[in-house]
C-alpha atoms as a PDB file:
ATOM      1  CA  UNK A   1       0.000   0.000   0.000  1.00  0.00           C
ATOM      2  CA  UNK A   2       1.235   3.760  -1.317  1.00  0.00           C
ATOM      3  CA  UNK A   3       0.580   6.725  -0.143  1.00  0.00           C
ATOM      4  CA  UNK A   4       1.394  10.460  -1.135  1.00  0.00           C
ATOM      5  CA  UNK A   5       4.606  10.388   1.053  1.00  0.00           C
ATOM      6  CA  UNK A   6       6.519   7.890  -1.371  1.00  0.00           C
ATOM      7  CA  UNK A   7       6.288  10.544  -4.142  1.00  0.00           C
ATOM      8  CA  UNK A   8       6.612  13.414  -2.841  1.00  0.00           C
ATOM      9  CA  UNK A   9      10.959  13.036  -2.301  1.00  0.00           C
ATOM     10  CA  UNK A  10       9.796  13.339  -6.456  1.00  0.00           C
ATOM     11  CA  UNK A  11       8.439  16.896  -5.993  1.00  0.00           C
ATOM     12  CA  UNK A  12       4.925  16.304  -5.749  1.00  0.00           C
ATOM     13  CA  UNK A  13       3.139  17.366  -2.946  1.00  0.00           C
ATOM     14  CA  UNK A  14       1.008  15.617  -0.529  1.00  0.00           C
ATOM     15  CA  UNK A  15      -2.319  16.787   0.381  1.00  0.00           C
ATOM     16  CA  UNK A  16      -2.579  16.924   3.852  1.00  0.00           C
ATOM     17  CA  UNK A  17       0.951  18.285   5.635  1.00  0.00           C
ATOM     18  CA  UNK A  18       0.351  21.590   7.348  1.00  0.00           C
ATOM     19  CA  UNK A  19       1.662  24.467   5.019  1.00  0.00           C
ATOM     20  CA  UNK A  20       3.188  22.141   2.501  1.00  0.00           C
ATOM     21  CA  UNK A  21       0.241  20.057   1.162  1.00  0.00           C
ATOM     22  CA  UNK A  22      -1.742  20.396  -1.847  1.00  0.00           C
ATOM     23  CA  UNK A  23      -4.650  21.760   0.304  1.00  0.00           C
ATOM     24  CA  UNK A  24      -2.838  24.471   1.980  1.00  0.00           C
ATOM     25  CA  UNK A  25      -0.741  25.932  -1.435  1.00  0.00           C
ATOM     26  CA  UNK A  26      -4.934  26.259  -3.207  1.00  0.00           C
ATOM     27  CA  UNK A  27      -5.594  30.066  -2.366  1.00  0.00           C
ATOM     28  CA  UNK A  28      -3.702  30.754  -6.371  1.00  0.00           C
ATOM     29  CA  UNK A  29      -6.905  28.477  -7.914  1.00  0.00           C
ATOM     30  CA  UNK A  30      -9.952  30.963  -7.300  1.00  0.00           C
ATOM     31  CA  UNK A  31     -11.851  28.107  -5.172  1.00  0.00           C
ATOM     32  CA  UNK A  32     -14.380  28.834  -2.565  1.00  0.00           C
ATOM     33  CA  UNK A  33     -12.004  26.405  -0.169  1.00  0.00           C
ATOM     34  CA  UNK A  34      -9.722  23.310  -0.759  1.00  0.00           C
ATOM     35  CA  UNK A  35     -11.465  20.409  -1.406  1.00  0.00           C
ATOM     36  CA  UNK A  36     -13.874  22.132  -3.805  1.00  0.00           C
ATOM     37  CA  UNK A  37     -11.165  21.506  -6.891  1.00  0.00           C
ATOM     38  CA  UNK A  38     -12.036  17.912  -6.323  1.00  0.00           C
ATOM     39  CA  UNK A  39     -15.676  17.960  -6.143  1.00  0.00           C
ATOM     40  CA  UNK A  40     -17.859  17.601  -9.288  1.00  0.00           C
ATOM     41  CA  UNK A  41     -20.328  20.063  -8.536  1.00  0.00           C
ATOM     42  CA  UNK A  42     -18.178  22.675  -8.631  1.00  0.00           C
ATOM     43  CA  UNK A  43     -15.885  21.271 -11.349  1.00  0.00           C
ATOM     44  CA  UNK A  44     -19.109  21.204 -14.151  1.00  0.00           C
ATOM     45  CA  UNK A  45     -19.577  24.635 -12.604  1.00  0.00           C
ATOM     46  CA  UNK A  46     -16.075  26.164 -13.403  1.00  0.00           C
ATOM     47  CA  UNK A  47     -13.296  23.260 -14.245  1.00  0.00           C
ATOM     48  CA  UNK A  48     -10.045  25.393 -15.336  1.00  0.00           C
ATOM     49  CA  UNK A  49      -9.006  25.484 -11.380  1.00  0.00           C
ATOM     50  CA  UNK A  50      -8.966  21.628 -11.573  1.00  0.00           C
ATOM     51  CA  UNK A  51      -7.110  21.883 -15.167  1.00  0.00           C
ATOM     52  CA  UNK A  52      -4.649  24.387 -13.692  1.00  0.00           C
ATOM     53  CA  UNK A  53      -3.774  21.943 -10.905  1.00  0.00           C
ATOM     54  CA  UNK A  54      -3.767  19.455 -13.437  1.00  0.00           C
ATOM     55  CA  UNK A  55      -0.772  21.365 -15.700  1.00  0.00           C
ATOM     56  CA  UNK A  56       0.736  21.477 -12.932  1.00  0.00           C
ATOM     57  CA  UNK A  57       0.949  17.720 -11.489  1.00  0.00           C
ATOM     58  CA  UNK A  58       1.707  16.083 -15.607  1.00  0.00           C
ATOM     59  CA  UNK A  59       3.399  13.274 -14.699  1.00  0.00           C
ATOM     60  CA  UNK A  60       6.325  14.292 -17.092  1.00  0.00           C
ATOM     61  CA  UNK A  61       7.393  16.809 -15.195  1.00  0.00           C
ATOM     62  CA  UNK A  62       8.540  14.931 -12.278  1.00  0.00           C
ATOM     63  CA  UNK A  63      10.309  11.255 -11.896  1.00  0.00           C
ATOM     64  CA  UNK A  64       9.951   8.080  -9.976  1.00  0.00           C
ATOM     65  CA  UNK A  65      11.920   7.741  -6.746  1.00  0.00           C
ATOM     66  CA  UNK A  66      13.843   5.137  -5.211  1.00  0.00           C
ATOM     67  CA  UNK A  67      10.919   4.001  -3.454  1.00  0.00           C
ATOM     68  CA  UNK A  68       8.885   3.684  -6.393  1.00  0.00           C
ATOM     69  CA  UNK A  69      12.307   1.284  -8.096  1.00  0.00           C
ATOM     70  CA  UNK A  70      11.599  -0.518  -5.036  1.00  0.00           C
ATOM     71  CA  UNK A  71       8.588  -1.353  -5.799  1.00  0.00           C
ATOM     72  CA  UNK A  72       9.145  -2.170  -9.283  1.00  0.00           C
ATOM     73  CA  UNK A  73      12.414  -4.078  -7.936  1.00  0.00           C
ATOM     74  CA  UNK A  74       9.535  -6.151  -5.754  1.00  0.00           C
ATOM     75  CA  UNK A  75       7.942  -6.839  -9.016  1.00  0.00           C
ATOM     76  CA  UNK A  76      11.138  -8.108 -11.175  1.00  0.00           C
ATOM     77  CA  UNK A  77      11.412 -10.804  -8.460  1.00  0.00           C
ATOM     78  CA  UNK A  78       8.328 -11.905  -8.325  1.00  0.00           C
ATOM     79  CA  UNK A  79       7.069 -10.939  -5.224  1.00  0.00           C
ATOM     80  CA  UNK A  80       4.363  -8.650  -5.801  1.00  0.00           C
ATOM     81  CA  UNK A  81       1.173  -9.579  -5.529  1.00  0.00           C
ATOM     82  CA  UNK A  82      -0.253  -6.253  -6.106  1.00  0.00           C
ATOM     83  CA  UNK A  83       0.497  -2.464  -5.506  1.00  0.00           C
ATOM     84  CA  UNK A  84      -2.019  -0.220  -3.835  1.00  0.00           C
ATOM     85  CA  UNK A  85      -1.846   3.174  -4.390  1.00  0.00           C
ATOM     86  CA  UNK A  86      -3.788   6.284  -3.853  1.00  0.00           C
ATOM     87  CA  UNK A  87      -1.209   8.311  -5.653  1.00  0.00           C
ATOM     88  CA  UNK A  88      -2.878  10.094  -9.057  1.00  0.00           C
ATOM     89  CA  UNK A  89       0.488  10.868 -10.274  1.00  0.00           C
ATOM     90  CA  UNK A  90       1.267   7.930 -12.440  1.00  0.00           C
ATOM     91  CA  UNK A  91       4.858   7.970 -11.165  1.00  0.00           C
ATOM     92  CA  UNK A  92       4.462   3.678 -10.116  1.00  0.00           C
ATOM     93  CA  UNK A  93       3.885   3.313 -13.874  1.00  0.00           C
ATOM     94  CA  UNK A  94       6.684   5.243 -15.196  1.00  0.00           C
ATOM     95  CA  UNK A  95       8.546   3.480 -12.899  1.00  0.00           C
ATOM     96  CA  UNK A  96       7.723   0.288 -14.780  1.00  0.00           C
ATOM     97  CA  UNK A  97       5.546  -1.450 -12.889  1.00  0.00           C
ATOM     98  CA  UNK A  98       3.042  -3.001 -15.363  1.00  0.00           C
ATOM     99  CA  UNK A  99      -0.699  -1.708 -15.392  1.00  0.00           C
ATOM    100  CA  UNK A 100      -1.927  -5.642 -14.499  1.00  0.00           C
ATOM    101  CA  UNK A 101      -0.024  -5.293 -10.805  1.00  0.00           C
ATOM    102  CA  UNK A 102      -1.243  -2.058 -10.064  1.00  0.00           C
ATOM    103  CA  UNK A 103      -4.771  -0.792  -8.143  1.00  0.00           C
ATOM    104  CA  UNK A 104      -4.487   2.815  -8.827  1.00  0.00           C
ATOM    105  CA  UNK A 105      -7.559   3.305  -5.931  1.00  0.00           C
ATOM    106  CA  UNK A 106      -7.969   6.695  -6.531  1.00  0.00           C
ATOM    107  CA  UNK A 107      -7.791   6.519  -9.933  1.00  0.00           C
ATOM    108  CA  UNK A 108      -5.588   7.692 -12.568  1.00  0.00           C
ATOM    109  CA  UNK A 109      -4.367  10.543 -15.011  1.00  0.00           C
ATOM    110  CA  UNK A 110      -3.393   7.656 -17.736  1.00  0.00           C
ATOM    111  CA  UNK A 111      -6.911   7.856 -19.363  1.00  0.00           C
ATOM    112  CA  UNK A 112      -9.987  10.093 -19.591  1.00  0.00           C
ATOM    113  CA  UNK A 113     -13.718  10.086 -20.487  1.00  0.00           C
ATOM    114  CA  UNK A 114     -16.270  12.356 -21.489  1.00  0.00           C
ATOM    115  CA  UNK A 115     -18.717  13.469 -18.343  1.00  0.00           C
ATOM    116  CA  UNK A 116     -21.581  13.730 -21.026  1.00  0.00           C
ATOM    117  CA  UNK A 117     -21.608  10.596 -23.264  1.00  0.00           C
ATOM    118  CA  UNK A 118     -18.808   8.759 -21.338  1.00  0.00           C
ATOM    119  CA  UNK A 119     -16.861   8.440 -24.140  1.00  0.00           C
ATOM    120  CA  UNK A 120     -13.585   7.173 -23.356  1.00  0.00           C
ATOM    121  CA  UNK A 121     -10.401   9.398 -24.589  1.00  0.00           C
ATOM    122  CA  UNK A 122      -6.616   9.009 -24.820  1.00  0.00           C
ATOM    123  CA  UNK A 123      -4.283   9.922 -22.397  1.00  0.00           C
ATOM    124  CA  UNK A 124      -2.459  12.255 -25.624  1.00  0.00           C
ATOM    125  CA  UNK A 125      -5.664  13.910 -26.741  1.00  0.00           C
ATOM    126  CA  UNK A 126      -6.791  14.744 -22.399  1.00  0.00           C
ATOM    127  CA  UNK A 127      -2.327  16.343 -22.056  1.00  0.00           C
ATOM    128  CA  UNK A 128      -2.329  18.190 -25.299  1.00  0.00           C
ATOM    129  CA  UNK A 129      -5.590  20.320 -24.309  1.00  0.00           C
ATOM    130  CA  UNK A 130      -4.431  20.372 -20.462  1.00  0.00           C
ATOM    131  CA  UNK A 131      -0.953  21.789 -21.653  1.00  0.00           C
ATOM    132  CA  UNK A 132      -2.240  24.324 -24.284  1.00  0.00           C
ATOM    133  CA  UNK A 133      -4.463  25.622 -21.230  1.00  0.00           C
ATOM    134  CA  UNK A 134      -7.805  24.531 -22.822  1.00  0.00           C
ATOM    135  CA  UNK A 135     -10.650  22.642 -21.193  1.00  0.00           C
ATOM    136  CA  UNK A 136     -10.994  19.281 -22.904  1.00  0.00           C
ATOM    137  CA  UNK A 137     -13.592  18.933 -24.884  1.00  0.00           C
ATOM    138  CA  UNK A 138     -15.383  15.821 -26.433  1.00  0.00           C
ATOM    139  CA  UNK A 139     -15.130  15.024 -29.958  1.00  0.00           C
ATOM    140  CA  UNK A 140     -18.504  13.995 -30.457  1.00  0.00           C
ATOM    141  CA  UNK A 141     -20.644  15.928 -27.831  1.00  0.00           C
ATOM    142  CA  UNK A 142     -18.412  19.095 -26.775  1.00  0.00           C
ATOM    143  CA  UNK A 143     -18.907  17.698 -23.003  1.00  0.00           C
ATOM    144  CA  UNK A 144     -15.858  18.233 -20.705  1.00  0.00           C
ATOM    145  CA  UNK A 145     -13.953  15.231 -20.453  1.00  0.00           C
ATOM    146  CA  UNK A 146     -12.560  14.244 -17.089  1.00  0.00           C
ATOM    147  CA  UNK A 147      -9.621  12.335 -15.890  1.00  0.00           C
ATOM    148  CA  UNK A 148     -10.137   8.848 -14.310  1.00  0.00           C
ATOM    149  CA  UNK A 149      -9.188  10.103 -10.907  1.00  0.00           C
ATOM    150  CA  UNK A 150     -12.028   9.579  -8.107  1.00  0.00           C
ATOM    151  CA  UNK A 151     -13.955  12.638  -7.118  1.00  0.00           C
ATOM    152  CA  UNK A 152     -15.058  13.440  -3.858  1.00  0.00           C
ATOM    153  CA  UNK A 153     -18.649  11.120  -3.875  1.00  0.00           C
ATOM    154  CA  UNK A 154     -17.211   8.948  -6.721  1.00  0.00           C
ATOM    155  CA  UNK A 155     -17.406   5.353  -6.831  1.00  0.00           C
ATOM    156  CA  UNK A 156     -13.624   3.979  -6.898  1.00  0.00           C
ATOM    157  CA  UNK A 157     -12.351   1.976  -9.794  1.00  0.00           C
ATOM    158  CA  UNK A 158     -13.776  -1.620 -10.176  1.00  0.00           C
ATOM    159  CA  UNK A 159     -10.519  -2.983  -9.690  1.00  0.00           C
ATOM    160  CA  UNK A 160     -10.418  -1.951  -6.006  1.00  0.00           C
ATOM    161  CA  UNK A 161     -12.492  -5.060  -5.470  1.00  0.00           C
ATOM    162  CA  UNK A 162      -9.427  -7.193  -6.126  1.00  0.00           C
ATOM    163  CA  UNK A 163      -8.546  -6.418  -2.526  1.00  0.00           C
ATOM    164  CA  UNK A 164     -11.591  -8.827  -1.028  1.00  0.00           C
ATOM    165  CA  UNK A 165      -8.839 -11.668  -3.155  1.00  0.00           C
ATOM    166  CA  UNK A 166      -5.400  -9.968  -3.113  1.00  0.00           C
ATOM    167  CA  UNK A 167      -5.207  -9.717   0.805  1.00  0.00           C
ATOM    168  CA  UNK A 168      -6.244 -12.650   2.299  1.00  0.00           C
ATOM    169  CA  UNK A 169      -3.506 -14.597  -0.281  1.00  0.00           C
ATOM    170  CA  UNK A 170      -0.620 -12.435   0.993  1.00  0.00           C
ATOM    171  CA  UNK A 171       1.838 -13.396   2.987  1.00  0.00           C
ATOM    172  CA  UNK A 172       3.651  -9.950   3.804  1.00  0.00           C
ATOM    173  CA  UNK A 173       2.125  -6.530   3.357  1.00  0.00           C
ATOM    174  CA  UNK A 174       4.001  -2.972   2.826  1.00  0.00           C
ATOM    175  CA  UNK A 175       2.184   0.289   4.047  1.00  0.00           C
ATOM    176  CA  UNK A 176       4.930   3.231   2.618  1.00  0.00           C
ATOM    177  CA  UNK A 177       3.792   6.964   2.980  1.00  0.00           C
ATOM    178  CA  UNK A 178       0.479   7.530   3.938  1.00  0.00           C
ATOM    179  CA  UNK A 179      -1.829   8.936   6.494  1.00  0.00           C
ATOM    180  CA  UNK A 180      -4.240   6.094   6.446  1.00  0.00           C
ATOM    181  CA  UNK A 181      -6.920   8.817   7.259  1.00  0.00           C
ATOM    182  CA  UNK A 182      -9.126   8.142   3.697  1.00  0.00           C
ATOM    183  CA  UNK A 183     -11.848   4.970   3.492  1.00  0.00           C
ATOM    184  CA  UNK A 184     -11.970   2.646   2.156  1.00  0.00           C
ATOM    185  CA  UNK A 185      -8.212   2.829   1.188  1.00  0.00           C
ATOM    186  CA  UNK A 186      -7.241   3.103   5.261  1.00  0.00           C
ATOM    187  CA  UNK A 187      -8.823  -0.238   5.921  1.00  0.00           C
ATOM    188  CA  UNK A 188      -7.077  -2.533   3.320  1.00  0.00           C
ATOM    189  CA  UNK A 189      -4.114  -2.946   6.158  1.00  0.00           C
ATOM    190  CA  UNK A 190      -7.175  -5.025   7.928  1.00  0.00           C
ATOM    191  CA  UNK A 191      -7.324  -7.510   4.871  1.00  0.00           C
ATOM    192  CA  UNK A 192      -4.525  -9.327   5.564  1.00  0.00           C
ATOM    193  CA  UNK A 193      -4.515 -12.092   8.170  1.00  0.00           C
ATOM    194  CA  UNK A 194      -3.626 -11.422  11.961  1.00  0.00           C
ATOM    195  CA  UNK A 195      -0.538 -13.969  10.955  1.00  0.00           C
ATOM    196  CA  UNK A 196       0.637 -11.486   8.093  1.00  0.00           C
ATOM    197  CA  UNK A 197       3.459  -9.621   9.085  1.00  0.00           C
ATOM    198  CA  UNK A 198       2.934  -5.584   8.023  1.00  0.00           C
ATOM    199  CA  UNK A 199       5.569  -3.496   7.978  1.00  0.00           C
ATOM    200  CA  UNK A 200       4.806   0.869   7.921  1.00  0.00           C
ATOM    201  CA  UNK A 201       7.666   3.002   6.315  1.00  0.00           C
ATOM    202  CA  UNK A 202       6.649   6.252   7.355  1.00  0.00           C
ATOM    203  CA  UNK A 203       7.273   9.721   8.652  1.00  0.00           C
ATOM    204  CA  UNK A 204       4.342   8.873  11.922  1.00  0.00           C
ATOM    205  CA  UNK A 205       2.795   6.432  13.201  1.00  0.00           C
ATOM    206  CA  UNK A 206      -0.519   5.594  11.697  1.00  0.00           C
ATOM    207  CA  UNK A 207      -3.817   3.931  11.371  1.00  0.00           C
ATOM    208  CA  UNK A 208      -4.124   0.832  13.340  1.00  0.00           C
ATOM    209  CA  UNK A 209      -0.112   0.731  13.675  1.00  0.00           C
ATOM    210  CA  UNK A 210      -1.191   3.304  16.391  1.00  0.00           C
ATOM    211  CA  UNK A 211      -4.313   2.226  17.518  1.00  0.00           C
ATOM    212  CA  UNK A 212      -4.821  -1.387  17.042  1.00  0.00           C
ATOM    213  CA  UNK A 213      -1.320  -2.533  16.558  1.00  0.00           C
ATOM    214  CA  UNK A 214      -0.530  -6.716  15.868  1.00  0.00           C
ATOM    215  CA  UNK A 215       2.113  -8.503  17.403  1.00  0.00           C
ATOM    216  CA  UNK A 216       3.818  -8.856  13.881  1.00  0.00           C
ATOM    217  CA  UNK A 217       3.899  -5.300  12.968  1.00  0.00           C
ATOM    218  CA  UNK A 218       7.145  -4.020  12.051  1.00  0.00           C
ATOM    219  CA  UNK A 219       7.644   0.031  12.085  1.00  0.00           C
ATOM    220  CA  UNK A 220      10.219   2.042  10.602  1.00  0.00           C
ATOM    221  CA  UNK A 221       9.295   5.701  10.908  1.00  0.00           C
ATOM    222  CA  UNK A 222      11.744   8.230   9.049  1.00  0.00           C
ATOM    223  CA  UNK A 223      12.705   9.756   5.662  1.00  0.00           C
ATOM    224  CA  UNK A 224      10.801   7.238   2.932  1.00  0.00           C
ATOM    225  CA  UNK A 225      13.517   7.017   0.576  1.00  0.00           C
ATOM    226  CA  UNK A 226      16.189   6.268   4.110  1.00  0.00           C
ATOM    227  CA  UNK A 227      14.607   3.312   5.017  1.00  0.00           C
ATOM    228  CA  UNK A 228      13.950   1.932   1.555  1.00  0.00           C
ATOM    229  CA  UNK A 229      17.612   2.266   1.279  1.00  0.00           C
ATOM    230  CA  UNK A 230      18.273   0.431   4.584  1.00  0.00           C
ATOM    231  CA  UNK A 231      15.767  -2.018   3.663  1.00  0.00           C
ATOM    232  CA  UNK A 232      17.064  -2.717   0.774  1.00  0.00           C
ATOM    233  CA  UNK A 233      20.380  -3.037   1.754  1.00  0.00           C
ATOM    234  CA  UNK A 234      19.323  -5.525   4.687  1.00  0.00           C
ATOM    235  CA  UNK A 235      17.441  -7.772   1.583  1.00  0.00           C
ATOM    236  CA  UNK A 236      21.048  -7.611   0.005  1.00  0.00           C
ATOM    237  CA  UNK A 237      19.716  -5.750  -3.481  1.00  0.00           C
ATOM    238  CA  UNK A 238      21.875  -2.747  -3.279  1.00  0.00           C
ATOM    239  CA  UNK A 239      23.520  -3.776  -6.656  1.00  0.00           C
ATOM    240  CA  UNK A 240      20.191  -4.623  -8.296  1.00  0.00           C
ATOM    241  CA  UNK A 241      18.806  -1.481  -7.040  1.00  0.00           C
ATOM    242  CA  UNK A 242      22.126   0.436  -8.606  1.00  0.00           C
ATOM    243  CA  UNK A 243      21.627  -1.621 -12.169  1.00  0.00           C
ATOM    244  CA  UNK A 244      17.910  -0.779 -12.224  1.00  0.00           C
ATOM    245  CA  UNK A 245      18.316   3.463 -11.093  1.00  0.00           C
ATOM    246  CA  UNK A 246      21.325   3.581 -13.545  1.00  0.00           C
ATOM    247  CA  UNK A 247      19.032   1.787 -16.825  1.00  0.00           C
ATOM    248  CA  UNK A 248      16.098   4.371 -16.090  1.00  0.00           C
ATOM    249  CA  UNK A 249      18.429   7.191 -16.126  1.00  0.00           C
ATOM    250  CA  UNK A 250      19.515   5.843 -19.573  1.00  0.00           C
ATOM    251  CA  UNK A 251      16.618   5.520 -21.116  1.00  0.00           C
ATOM    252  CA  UNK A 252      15.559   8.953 -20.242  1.00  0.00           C
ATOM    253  CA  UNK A 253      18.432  10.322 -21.310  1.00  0.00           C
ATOM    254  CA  UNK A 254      18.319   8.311 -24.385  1.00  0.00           C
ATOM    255  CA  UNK A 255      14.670  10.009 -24.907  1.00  0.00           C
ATOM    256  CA  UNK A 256      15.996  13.584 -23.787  1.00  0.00           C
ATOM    257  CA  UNK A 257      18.563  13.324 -26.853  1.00  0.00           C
ATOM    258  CA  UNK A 258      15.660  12.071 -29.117  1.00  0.00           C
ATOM    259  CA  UNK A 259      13.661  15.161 -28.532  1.00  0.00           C
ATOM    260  CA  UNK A 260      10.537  16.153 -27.158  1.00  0.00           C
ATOM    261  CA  UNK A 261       8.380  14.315 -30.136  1.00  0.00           C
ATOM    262  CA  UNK A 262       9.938  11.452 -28.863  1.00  0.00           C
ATOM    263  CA  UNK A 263       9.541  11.486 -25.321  1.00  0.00           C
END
């Protein structure tokens, strides 16, 4: 399970920390208070705040951490079941990890559809109207399309229901930076059994780690990316780690040299 805090070592804020979240950096948007760029009434009533935000959190303007090579490191040797996230930022896929291990809960930017005729739209089409500063329009019915990312009062993607399969079946879970405050997302680190060991990599204490803690729970509280390093060094992967950070900065390079088109 992800949370804001693992990307935000990438430059992308969380939404919730006192004078550094999302929430408290809104006053520039022209929104009657926070939470109102995420809530559909007042998004079909005037969407460019949401757009603005959205210019500003393209997931090509920022790049996946260590944590998130982690992760994908997790999935290279076959020992991810699945990756929870609540992160909208897309980072876990740029990362690598493929689409089929990943429950993007609160949905994602990757795709879009049209809030009229539900029309579903490209990624490309949804980022070349969000970077020219233009609401995105449907080609067939002019209605404003909308990222897949859950709204406040939104149902959550269908995949989220893997979790009634994916948690009983595992046999370790991961909770990295998060607040555990949201539902239903807080309550997956119930799913697994009360023999499961969890382990929280996080700056506090949190959710049932604090309240309801198991006699298996393993806490490591701290800098994200620190204890991911220790971690990893402990599992003995520090090379693998190296090999994978050092072919991702290739390959971006590689596309940097190609040219914008390219990338």
């Amino acid at each position: 399970m992800a949370g804001a805090g693992i990307s935000t070592p990438s430059g992308i804020p969380d939404f919730r920390s006192p004078g550094s979240g999302l929430y408290s950096n809104l006053q520039q948007y022209d929104i009657p208070y926070p939470e109102a760029i995420f809530e559909l009434t007042f998004f079909f009533q005037n969407p460019k705040p949401f757009f603005t935000l959205a210019k500003e959190l393209y997931p090509g303007n920022f790049r996946p951490n260590l944590t998130h090579y982690f992760l994908r490191l997790l999935h290279e040797k076959g020992l991810l079941l699945r990756l929870y996230t609540q992160n909208i930022d897309g980072l876990e896929r740029v990362s690598g990890i493929p689409a089929s291990k990943l429950v993007e809960a609160h949905g994602t930017f990757a795709s879009a559809t049209c809030t009229v005729c539900l029309r579903r739209c490209p990624g490309e089409d949804f980022w070349a109207d969000v970077l020219a500063d233009r609401v995105p329009c449907c080609g067939v019915c002019t209605g404003i399309v909308k990222p897949d990312i859950v709204f406040f009062g939104e149902a959550l993607p269908e995949r989220f229901l893997l979790h009634v399969v994916d948690f009983p079946m595992a046999d370790l879970l991961v909770v990295l930076g998060t607040s555990l405050e949201v539902e239903p997302f807080a309550s997956l680190s119930e799913g697994v059994r009360n023999s499961v060991p969890r382990v929280l990599i996080n700056q506090d204490v949190v959710g049932t780690f604090a309240w309801r803690p198991r006699s298996r729970d393993v806490v490591q509280l701290g800098d994200v990316v620190h204890s991911v390093e220790k971690l990893v060094k402990l599992l003995g992967w520090t090379e693998d780690m190296r090999d994978l950070v050092h072919q991702e900065t290739e390959k971006v390079l590689r596309m940097g040299r190609k040219g914008p088109s390219a990338a």
